[in-house]
Protein backbone atom coordinates (compact mmCIF):
# COMPACT_ATOMS: atom_id res chain seq x y z
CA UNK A 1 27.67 58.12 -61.56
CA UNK A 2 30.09 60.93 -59.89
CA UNK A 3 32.78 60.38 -57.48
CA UNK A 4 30.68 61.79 -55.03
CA UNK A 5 27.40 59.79 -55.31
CA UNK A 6 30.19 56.97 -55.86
CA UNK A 7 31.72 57.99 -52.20
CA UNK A 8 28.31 57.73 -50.11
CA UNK A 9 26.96 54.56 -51.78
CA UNK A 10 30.32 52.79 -50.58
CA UNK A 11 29.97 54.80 -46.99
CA UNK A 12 26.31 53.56 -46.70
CA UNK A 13 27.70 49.67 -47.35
CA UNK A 14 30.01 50.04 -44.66
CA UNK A 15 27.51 51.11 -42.27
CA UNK A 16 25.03 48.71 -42.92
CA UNK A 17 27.91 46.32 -42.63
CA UNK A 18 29.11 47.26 -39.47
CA UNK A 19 25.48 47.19 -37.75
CA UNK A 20 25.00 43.51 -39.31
CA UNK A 21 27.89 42.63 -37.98
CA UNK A 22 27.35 44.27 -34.28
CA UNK A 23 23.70 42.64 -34.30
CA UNK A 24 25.17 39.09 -35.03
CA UNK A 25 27.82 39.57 -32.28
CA UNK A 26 24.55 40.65 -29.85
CA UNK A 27 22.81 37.57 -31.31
CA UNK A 28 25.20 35.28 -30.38
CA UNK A 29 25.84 36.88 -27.54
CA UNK A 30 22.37 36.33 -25.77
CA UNK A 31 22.15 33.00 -27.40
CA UNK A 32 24.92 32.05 -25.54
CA UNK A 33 23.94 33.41 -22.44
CA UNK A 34 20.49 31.30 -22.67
CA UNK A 35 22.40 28.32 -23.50
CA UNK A 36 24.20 28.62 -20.13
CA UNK A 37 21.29 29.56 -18.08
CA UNK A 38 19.10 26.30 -19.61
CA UNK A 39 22.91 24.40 -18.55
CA UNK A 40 22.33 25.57 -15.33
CA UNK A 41 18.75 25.44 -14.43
CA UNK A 42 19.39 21.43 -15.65
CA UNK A 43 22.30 20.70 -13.15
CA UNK A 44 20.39 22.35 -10.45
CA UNK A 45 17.30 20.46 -11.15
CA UNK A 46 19.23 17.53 -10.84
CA UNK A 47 21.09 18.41 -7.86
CA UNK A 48 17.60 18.97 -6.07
CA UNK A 49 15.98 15.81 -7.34
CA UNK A 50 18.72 13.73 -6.34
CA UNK A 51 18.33 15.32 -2.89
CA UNK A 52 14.69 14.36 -2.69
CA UNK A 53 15.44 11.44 -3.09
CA UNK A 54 17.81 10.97 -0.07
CA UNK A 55 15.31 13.00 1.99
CA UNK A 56 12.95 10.32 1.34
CA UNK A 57 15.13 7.74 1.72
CA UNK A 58 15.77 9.31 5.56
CA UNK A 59 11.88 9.71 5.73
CA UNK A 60 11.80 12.99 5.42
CA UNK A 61 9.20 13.88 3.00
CA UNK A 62 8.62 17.62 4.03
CA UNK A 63 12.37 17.90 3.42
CA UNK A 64 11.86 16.22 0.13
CA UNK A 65 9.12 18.66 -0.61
CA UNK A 66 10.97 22.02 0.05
CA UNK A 67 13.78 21.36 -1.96
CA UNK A 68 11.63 20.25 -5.14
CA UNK A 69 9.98 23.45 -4.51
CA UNK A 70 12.87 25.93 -5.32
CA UNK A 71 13.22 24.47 -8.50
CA UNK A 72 9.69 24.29 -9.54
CA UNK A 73 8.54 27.85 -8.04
CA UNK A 74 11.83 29.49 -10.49
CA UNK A 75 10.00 27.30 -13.55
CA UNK A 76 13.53 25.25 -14.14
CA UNK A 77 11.32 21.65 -13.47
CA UNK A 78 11.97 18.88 -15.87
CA UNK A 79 8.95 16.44 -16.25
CA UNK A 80 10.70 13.99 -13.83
CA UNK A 81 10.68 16.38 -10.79
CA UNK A 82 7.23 18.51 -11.76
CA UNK A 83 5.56 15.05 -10.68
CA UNK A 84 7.16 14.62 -7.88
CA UNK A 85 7.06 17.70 -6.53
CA UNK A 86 3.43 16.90 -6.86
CA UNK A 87 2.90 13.64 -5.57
CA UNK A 88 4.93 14.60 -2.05
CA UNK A 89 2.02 17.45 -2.20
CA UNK A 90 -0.72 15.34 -2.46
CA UNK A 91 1.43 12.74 0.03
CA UNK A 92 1.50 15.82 2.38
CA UNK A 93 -1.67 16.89 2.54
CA UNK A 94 -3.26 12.88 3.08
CA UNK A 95 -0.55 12.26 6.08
CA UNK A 96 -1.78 16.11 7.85
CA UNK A 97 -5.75 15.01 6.77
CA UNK A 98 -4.64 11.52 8.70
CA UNK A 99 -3.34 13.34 11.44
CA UNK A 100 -6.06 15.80 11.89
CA UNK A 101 -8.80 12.78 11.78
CA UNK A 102 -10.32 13.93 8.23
CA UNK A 103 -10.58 10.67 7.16
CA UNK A 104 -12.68 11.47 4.00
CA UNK A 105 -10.05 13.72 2.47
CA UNK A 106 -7.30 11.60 3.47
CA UNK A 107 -9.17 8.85 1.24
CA UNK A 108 -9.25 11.15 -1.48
CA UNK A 109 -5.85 12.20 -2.08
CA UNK A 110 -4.61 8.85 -1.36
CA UNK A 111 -6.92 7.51 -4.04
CA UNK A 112 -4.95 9.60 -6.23
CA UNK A 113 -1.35 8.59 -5.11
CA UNK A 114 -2.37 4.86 -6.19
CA UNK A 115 -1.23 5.14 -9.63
CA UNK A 116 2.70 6.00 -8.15
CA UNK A 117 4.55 3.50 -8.61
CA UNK A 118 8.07 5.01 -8.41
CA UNK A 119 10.62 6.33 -6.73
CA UNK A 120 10.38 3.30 -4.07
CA UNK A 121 11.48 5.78 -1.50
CA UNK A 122 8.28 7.20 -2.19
CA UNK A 123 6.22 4.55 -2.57
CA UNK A 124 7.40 3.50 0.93
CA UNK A 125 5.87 6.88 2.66
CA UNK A 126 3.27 6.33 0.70
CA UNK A 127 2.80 3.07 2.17
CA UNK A 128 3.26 4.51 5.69
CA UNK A 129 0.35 7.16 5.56
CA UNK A 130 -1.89 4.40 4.46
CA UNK A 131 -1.27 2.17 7.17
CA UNK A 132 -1.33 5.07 9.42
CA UNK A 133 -5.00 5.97 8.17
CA UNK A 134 -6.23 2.90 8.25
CA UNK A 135 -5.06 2.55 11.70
CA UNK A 136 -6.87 5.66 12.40
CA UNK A 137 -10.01 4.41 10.79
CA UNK A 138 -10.43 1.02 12.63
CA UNK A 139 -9.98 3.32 15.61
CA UNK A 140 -12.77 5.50 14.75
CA UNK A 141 -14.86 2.08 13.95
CA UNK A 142 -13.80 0.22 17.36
CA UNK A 143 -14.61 3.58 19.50
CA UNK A 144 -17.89 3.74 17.32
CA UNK A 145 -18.96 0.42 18.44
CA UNK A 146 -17.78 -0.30 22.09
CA UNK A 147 -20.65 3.00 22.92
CA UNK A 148 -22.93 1.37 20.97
CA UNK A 149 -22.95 -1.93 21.91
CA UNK A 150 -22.37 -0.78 25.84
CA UNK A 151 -25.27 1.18 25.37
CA UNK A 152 -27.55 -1.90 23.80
CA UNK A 153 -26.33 -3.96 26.85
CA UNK A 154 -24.07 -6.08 24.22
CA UNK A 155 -21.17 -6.29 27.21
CA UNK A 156 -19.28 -8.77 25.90
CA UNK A 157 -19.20 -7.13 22.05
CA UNK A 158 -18.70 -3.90 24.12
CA UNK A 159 -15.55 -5.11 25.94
CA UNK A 160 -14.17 -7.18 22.93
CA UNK A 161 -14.67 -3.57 20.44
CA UNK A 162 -12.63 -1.82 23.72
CA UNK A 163 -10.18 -4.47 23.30
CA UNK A 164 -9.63 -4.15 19.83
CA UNK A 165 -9.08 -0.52 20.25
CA UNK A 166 -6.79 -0.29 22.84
CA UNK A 167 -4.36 -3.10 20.59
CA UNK A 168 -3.80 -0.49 17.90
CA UNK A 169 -0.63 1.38 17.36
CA UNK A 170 0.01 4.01 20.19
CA UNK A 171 2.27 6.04 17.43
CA UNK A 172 -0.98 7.88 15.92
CA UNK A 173 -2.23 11.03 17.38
CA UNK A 174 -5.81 10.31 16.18
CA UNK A 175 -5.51 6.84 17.27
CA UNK A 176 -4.44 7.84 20.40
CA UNK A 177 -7.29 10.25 20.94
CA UNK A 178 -9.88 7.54 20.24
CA UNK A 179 -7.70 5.17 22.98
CA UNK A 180 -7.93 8.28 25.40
CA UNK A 181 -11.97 8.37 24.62
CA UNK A 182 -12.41 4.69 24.66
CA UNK A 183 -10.70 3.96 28.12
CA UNK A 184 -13.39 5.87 29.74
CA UNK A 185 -15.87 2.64 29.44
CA UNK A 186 -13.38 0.57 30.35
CA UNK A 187 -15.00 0.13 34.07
CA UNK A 188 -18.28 0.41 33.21
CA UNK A 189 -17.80 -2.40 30.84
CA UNK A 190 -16.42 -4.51 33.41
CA UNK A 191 -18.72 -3.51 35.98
CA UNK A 192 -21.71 -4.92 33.69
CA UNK A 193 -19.87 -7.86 32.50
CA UNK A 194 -19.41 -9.31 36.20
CA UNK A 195 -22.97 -8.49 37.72
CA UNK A 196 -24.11 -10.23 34.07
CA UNK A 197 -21.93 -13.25 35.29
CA UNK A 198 -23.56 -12.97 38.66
CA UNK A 199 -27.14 -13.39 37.70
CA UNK A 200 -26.35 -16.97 37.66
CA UNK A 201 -26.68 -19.39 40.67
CA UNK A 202 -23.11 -20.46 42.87
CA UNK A 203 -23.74 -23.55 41.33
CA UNK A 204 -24.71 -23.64 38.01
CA UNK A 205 -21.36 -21.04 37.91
CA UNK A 206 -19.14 -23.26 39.70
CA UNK A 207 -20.11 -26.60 37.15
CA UNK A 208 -19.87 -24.42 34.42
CA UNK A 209 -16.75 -23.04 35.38
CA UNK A 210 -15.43 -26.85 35.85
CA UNK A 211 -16.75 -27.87 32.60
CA UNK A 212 -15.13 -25.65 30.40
CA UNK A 213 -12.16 -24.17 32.28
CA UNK A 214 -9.86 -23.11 29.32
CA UNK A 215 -12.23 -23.43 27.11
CA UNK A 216 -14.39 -19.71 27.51
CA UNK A 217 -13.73 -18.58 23.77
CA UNK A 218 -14.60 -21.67 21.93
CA UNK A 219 -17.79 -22.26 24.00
CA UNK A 220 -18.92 -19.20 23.29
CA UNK A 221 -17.46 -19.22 19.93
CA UNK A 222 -20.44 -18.73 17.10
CA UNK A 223 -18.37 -21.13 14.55
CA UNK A 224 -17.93 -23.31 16.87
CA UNK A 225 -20.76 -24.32 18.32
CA UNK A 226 -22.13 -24.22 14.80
CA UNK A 227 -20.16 -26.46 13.63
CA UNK A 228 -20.89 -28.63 16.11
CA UNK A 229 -24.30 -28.40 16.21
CA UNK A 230 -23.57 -29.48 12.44
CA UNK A 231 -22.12 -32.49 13.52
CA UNK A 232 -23.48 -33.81 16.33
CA UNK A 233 -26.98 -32.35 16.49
CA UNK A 234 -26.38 -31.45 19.97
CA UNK A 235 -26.01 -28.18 21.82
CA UNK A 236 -22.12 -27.13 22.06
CA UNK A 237 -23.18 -27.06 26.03
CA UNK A 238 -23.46 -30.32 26.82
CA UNK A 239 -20.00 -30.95 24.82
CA UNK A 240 -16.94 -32.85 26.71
CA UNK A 241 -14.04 -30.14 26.72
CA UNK A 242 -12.26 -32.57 24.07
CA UNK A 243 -15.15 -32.65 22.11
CA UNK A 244 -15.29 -28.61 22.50
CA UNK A 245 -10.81 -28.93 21.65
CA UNK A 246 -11.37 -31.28 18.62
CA UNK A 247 -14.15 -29.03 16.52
CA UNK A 248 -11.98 -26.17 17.53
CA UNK A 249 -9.11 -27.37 16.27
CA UNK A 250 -10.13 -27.97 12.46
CA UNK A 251 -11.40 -24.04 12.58
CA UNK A 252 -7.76 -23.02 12.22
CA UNK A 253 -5.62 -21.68 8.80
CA UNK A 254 -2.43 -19.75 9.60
CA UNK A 255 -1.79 -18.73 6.17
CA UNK A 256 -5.18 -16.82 5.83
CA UNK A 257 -4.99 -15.19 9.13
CA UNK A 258 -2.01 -13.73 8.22
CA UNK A 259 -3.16 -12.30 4.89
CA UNK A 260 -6.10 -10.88 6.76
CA UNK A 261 -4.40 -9.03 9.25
CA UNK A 262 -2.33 -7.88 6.84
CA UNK A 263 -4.83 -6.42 4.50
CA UNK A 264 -6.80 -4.84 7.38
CA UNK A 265 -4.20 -3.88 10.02
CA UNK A 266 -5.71 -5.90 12.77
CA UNK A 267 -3.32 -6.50 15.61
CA UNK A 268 -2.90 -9.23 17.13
CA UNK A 269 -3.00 -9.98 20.88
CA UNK A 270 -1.59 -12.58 23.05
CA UNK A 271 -4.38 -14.83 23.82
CA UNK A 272 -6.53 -14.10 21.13
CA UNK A 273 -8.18 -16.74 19.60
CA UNK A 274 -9.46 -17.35 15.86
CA UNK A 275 -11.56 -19.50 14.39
CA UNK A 276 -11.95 -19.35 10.65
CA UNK A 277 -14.24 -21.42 8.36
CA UNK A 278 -14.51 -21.92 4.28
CA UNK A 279 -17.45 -20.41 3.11
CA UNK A 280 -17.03 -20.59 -0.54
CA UNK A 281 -14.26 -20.48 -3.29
CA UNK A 282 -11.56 -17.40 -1.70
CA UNK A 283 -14.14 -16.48 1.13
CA UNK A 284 -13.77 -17.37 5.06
CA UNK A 285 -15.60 -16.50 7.79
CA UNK A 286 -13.70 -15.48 10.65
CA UNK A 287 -14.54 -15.32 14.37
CA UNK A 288 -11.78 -13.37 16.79
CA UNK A 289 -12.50 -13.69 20.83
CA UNK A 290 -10.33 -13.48 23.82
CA UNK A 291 -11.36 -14.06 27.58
CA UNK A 292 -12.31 -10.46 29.28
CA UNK A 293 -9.21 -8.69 31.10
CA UNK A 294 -11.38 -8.58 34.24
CA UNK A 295 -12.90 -11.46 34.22
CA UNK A 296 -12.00 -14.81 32.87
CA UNK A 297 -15.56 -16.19 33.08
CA UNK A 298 -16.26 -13.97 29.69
CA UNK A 299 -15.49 -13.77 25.98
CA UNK A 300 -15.27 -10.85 24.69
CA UNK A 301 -16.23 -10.94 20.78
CA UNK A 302 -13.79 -8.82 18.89
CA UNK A 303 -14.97 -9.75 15.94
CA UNK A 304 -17.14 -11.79 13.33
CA UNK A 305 -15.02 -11.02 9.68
CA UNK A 306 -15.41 -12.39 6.35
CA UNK A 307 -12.76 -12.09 4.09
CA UNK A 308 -12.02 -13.01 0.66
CA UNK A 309 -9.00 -14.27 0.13
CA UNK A 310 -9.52 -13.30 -3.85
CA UNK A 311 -10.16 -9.80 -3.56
CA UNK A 312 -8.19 -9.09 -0.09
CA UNK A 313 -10.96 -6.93 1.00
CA UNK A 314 -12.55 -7.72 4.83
CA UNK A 315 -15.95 -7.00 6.15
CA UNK A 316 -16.96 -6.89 9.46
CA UNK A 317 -20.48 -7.62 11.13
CA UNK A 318 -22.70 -5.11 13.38
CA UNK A 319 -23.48 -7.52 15.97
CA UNK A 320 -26.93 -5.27 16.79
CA UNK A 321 -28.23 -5.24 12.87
CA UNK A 322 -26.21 -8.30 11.63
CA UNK A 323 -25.48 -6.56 8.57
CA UNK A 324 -21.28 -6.74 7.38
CA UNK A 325 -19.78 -3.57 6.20
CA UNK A 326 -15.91 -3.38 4.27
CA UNK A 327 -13.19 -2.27 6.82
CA UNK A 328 -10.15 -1.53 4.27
């Protein structure tokens, strides 16, 4: 080999030296630039989780919401905050279906948020839509049923229905709608209750008034004078008001009248009265009235219930077909 052929073999290795050695400077150049980019798009993800979270804590879940969605929309989303970001959408979208009275797709996206268990802070909101649309769904269902029983002349389910209505929450938009709706029948019911109430003679009112002063609800109470009729074989109507006081009284169970109103949301009134009987292993029947607003002669019937105690799910009965139908 000549010196010359010698001369361009050892130019040619410094070359291809020199570029090997400028690519691995360019390798590890963008290597560590995507190192610090990954570094960064972690802390921020962070940072905007742990915001969320506070949001959420302070009940603010469209706050929550937006800041997830910076992160997610730029692709730098862990796991972690992907289903979050995703739950508050879903939790979104059931509280504005709520709002805007769709109860049907407000039942369907909170179907899928029952499988969240965690964050708390978002189990909590969660929590709050679903009270909210159940509130707005025994609205619908009390609205629904003081027309129709006004209209088939049922005053006293009519008025009790109105009753039940006008007890829930006034924080609800849709609630407050049907309240708006439902106050409309409000005189009409009350109008038909007392010329009902007149129909009978001055006298046969005024001894039945003296019989069973105090004692409207659980004379007109269906347990009641069921389970009388059990006992005695008599009609609750010829009943001493202490006879009337005393099967009354053993129709009573705190503890399951407060796990049924809080399974269905059913407020409770002052001077409401329940009456609740065993109808099997976990089941009870129970029997809500309270003495008409406008006139103290009549019990209104806000409701014949059976819940099981089991299950926690309630039904309530159609007073015109008799058939029961869940409520939560």
């Amino acid at each position: 080999m000549n010196n010359q052929v010698r001369k361009k073999l050892v130019a040619m290795a410094v070359l291809m030296l020199a570029v090997g050695t400028a690519a691995c400077s360019a390798g590890s150049q963008t290597t560590s630039k995507s190192s610090s980019s990954v570094a960064q798009n972690t802390e921020m993800t962070k940072t905007s989780y742990r915001k969320a979270l506070t949001d959420l804590q302070n009940g603010a879940p469209q706050q929550a919401y937006h800041e997830l969605e910076k992160v997610v929309e730029k692709g730098a989303a862990d796991r972690k905050t992907k289903e979050l970001y995703y739950s508050l959408k879903t939790l979104l979208a059931a509280k504005k279906a709520v709002t805007a009275n769709q109860l049907e797709t407000a039942a369907a996206k909170l179907e899928v948020l029952e499988q969240v268990k965690t964050p708390q802070s978002l189990v909590k909101q969660i929590k709050a839509v679903k009270s909210e649309y159940q509130a707005v769904k025994l609205a619908k269902m009390y609205y629904n049923e003081t027309i129709a029983y006004y209209k088939a002349a049922r005053y006293s389910e009519a008025g009790g229905s109105l009753e039940m209505l006008l007890a829930l929450p006034g924080k609800y938009q849709a609630v407050v709608a049907y309240q708006e709706k439902g106050k409309q029948y409000s005189g009409q019911i009350a109008s038909a209750q007392s010329k009902a109430t007149s129909t009978s003679s001055a006298s046969a009112a005024s001894a039945a008034n003296s019989q069973s002063s105090g004692y409207t609800n659980a004379r007109s109470s269906k347990i009641v004078s069921s389970e009388y009729k059990q006992k005695t074989g008599s009609s609750i109507s010829s009943a001493t008001n202490s006879q009337v006081s005393s099967v009354a009284e053993e129709l009573s169970d705190s503890e399951i009248l407060g796990k049924f109103r809080s399974v269905t949301g059913i407020p409770q009134e002052a001077g409401d009265q329940y009456y609740v009987k065993k109808l099997a292993d976990h089941l009870y029947q129970i029997e809500i009235r309270h003495t008409s607003p406008s006139n103290t002669s009549v019990s209104n019937l806000k409701g014949m219930y059976k819940y099981d105690y089991g299950t926690g799910t309630v039904e309530k009965m159609n007073e015109i077909s008799g058939e029961y139908s869940r409520i939560n």
